[in-house]
Protein backbone atom coordinates (compact mmCIF):
# COMPACT_ATOMS: atom_id res chain seq x y z
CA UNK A 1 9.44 -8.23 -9.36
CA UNK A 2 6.03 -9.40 -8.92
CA UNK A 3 6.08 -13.07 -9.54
CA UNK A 4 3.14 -14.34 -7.22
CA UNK A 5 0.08 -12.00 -5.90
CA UNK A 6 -1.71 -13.21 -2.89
CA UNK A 7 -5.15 -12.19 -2.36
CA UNK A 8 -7.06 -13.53 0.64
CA UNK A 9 -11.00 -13.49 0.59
CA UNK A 10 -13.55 -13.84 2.66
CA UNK A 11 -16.53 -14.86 0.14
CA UNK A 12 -17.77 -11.03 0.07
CA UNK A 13 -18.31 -8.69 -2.54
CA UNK A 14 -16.79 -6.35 -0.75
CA UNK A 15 -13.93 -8.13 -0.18
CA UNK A 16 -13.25 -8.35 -4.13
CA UNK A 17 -13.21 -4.69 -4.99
CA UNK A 18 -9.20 -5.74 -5.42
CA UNK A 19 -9.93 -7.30 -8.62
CA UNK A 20 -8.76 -4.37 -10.88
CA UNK A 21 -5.86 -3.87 -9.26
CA UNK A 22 -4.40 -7.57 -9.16
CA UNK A 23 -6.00 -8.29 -13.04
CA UNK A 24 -4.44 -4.80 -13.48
CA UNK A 25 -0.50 -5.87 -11.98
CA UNK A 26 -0.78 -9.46 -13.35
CA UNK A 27 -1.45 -7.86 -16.65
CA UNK A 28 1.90 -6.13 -16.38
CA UNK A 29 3.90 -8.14 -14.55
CA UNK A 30 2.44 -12.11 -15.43
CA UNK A 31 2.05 -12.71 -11.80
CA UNK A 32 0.78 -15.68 -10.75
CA UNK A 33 -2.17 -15.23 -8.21
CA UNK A 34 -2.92 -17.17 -5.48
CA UNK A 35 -6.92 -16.82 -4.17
CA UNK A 36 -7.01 -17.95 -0.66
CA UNK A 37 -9.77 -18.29 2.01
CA UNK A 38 -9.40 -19.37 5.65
CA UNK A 39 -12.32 -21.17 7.19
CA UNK A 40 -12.10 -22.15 11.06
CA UNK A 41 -10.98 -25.11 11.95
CA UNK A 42 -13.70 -26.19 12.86
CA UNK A 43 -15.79 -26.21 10.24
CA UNK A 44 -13.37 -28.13 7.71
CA UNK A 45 -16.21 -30.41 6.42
CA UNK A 46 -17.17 -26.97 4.48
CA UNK A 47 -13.83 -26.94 2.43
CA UNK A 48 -16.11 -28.15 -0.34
CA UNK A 49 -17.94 -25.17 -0.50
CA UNK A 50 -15.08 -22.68 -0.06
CA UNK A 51 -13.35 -24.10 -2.61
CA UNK A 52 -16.70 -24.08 -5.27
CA UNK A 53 -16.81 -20.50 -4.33
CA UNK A 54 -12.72 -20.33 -5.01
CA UNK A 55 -13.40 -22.08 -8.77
CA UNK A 56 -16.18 -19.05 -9.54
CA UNK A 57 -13.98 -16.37 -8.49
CA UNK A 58 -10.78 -18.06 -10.48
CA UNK A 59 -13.03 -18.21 -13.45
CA UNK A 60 -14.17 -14.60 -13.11
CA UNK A 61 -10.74 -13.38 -12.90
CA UNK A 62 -9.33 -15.21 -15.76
CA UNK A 63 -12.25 -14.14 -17.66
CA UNK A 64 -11.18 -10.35 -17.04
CA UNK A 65 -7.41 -11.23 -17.71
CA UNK A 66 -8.62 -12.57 -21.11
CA UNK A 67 -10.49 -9.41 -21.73
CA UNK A 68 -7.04 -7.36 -20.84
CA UNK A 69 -5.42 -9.81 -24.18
CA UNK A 70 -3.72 -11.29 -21.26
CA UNK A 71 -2.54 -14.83 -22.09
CA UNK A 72 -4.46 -17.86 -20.55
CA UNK A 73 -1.21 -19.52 -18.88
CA UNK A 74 -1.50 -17.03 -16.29
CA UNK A 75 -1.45 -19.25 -13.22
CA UNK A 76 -4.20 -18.78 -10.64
CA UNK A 77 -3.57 -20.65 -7.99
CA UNK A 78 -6.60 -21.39 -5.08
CA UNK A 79 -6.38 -22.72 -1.30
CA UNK A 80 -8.68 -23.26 1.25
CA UNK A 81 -6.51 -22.94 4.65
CA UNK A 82 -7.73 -23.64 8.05
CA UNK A 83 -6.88 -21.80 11.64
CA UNK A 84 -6.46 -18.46 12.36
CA UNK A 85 -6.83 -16.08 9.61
CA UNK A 86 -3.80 -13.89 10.20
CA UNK A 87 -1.27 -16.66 11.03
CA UNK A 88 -2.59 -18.67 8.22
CA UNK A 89 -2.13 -16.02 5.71
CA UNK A 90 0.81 -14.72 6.62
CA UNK A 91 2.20 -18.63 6.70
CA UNK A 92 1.02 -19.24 3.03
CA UNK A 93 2.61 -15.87 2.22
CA UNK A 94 5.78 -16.89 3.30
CA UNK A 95 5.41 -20.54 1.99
CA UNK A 96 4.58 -19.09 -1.58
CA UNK A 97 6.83 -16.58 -1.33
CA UNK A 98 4.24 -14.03 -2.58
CA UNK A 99 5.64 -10.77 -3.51
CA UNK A 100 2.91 -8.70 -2.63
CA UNK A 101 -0.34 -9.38 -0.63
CA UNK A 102 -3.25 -7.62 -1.89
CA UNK A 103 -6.39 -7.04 0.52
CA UNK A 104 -9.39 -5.49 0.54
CA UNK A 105 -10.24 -2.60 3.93
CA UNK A 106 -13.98 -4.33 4.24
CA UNK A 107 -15.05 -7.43 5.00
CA UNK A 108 -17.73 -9.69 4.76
CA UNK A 109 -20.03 -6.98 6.69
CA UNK A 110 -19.54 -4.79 3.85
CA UNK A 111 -19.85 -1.47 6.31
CA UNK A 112 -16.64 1.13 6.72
CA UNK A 113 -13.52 -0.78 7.45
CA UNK A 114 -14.25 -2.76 10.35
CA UNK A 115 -11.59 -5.36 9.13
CA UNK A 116 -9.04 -2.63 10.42
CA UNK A 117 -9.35 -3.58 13.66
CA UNK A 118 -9.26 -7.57 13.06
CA UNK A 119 -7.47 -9.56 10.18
CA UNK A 120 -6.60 -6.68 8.29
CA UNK A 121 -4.90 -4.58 10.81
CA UNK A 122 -2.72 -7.87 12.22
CA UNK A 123 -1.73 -8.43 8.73
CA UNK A 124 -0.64 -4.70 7.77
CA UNK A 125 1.17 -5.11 11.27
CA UNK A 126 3.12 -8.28 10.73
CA UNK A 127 3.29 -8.96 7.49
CA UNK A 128 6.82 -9.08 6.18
CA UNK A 129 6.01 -8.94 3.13
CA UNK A 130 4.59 -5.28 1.05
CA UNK A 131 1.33 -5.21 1.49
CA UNK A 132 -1.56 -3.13 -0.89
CA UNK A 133 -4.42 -2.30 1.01
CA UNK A 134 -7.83 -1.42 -1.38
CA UNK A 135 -9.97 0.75 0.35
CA UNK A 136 -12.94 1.83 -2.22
CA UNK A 137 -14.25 0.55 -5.50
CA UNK A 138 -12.39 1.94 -8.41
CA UNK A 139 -14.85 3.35 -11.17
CA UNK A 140 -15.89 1.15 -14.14
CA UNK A 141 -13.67 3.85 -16.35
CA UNK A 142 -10.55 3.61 -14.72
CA UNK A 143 -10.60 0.18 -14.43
CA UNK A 144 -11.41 0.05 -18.27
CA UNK A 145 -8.53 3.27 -18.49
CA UNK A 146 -5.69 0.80 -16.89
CA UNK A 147 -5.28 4.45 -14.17
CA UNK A 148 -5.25 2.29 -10.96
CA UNK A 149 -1.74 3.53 -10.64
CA UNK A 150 -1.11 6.18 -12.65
CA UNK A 151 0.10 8.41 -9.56
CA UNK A 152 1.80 7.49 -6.56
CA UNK A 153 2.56 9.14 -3.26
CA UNK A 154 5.75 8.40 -1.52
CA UNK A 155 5.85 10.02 1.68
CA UNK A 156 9.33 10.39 3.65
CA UNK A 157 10.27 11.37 6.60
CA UNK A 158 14.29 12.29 5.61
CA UNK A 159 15.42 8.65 7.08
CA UNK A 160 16.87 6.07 5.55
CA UNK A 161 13.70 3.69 7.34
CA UNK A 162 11.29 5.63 5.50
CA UNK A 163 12.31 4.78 2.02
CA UNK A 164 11.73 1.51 2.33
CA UNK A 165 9.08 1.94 -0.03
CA UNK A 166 10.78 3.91 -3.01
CA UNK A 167 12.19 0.38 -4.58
CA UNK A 168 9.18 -0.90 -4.59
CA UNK A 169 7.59 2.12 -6.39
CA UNK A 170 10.22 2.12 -8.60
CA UNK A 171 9.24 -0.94 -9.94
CA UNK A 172 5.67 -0.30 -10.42
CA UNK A 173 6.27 3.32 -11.93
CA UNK A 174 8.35 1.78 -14.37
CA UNK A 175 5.94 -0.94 -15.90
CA UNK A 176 2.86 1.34 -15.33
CA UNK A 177 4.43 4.63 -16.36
CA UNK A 178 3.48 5.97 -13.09
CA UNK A 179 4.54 9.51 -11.74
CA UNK A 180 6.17 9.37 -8.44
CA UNK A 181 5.37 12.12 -5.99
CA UNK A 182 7.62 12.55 -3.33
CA UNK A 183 5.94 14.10 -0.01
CA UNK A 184 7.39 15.79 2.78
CA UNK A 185 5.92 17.41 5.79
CA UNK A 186 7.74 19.94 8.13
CA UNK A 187 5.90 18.97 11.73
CA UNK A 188 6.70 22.28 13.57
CA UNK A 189 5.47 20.40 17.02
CA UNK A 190 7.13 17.93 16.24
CA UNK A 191 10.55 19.85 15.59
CA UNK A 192 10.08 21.59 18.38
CA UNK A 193 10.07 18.47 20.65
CA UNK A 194 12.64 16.58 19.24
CA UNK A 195 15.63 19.38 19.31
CA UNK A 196 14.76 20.48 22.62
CA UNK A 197 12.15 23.64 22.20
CA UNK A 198 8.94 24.26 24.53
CA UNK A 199 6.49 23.62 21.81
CA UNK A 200 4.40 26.51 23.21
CA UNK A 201 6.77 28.86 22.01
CA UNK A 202 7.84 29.84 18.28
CA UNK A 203 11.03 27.56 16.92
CA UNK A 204 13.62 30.31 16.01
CA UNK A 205 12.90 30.99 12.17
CA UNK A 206 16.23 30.83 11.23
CA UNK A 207 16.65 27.46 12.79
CA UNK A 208 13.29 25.91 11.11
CA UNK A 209 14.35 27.71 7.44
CA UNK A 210 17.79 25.63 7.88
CA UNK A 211 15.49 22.99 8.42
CA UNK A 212 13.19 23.75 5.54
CA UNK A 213 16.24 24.30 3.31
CA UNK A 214 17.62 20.47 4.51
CA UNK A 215 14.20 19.27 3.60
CA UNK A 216 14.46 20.45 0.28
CA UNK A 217 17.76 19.47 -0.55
CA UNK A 218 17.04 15.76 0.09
CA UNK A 219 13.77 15.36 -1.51
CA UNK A 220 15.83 16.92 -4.63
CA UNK A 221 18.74 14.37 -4.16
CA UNK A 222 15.50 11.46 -4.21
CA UNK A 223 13.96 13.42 -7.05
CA UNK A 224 16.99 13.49 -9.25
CA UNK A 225 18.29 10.07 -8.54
CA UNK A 226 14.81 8.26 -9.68
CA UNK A 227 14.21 10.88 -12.51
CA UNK A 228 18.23 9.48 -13.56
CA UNK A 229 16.43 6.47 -14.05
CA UNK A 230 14.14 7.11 -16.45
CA UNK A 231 10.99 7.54 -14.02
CA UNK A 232 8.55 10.82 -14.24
CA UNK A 233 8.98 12.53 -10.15
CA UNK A 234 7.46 15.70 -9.00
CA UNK A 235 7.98 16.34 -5.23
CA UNK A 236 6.13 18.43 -3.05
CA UNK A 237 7.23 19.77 0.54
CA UNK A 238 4.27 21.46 3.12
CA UNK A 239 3.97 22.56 6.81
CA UNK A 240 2.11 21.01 9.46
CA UNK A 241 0.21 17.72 10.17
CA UNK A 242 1.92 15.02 8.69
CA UNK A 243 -1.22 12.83 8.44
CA UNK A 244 -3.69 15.20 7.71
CA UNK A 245 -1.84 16.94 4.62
CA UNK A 246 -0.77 13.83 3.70
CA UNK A 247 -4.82 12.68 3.05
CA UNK A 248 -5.46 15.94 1.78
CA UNK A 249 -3.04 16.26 -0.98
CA UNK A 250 -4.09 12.20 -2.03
CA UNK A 251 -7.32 13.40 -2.28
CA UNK A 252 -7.24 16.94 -4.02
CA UNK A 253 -4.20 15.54 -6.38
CA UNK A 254 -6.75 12.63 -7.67
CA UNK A 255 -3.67 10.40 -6.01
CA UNK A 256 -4.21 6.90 -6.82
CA UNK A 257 -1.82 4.91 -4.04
CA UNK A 258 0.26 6.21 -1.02
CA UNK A 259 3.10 4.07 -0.11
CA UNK A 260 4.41 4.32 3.06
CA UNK A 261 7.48 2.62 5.10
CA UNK A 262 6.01 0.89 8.22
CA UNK A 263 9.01 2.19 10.26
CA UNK A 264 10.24 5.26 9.18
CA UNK A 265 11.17 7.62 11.68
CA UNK A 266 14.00 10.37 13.70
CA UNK A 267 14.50 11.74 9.82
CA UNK A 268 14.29 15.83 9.16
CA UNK A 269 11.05 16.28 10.35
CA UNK A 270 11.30 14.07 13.53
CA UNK A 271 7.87 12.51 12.99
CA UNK A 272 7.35 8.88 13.47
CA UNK A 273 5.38 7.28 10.50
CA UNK A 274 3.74 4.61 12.51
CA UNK A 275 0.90 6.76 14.28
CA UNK A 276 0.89 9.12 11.06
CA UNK A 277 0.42 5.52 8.64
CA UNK A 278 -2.54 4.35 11.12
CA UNK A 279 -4.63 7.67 10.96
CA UNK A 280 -3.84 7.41 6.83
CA UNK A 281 -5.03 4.12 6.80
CA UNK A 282 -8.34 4.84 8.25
CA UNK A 283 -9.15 7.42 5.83
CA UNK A 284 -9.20 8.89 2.67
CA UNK A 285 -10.06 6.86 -0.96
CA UNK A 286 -6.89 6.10 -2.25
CA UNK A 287 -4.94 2.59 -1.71
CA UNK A 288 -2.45 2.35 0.84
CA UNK A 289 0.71 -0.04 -0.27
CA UNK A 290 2.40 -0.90 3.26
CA UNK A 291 6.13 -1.70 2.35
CA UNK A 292 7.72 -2.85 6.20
CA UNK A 293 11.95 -1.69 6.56
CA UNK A 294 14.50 -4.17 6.70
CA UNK A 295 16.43 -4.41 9.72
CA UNK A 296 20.34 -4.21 9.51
């Protein structure tokens, strides 16, 4: 599922706080990573020195894979590319065929996530491919407790575009015994507006319980066919902001990853995902996997 892990740097430390999770997947899944930097063009008589600092982190990595009992023919792969830093890494994503990119929120500033509105944000835009975006340092203990994802929130919307994630899950709850929390929000202002009703007024309660009782049914339908395949699911449904219970539960449930469909959207609750997925990604703790739909 995982065959090659692609993790772009920048030569920060705060750009490595991915470490645990890709020593944690490659541990599971023998990935092969690829450690990539892009330099500008212009300054390709330094590929010397990117590629030293490549060599130290490669080392450090396998070190950590070796303390895991992780066999030493784990492939790390390093590249230097030049240009710019989005099309370059999505390119060598694509080239390698990397099944997942993993990136870090900060950057070489090392302050909030100003990378969100730069390289980061064009790549969890673009990119094709899942992406796993690492927001904070994990603790020394669960990094050493092999918890980086021991629960994960799926959010849906009630559309077929908004599971684009759940396969993906699937296969990481099954190697990491990870429980799968399915997480549904009924947007009353957003109900309202989509079938037709002045949002300043009440939605008929008969009409929203219908809706409710929809809601319901179809995260049980999800529940039931992922628990038929041997994975541990709990679903939850709530009222109100999509966004804002959706950070509130990750962070009161101790939730470990929330991954989202890039394109979800016109499901049960008529929200769209992509302004609810941008105000998630900009806060909160937990990492944010990005898994874009396929187009039919």
């Amino acid at each position: 599922m995982l065959e090659t892990v692609m993790v772009p740097l920048d030569g920060s430390s705060a750009a490595e706080i991915v470490f645990p999770f890709i020593e944690e997947i490659s541990s599971k899944f023998s990935s092969r990573i690829s450690l990539v930097t892009v330099a500008d063009s212009g300054r390709a008589r330094l590929d010397q020195l990117y590629r030293s600092y490549l060599e130290r982190v490669k080392e450090r990595v396998q070190g950590q894979l070796n303390d895991r009992a992780v066999k030493d023919t784990t492939k790390i792969l390093i590249e230097v590319l030049f240009g710019d830093p989005t099309d370059q890494i999505l390119h060598y994503a694509d080239m390698t065929d990397a099944s997942l990119i993993v990136i870090a929120s900060q950057g070489s500033s090392g302050r909030g996530d100003p990378l969100l509105g730069g390289t980061v944000a064009k790549v969890l835009r673009t990119s094709k491919r899942p992406v796993l975006l690492i927001r904070t340092p994990v603790s020394k203990a669960a990094a050493h407790q092999k918890t980086l994802f021991e629960r994960i929130l799926v959010p849906l919307d009630g559309s077929r575009e908004g599971e684009a994630a759940i396969p993906f899950t699937e296969g990481l709850a099954r190697m990491f015994g990870s429980e799968l929390v399915l997480f549904h929000v009924m947007d009353s202002v957003a109900i309202s507006t989509g079938y037709g009703f002045d949002s300043s007024c009440c939605i008929p309660q008969e009409f929203y319980d219908s809706l409710r009782d929809s809601a319901m049914a179809y995260l049980d339908r999800t529940k039931q066919q992922l628990i038929q395949k041997g994975l541990k699911v709990t679903s939850e449904i709530k009222d109100g902001s999509p966004a804002d219970l959706i950070i509130g539960y990750a962070k009161s449930k101790a939730i470990q990853v929330i991954a989202m469909s890039t394109h979800g959207r016109s499901g049960i609750g008529r929200w769209v995902f992509g302004s609810v997925t941008d105000k998630v990604l900009h806060s909160g703790d937990a990492a944010v996997l990005m898994v874009r739909t396929v187009k039919k």
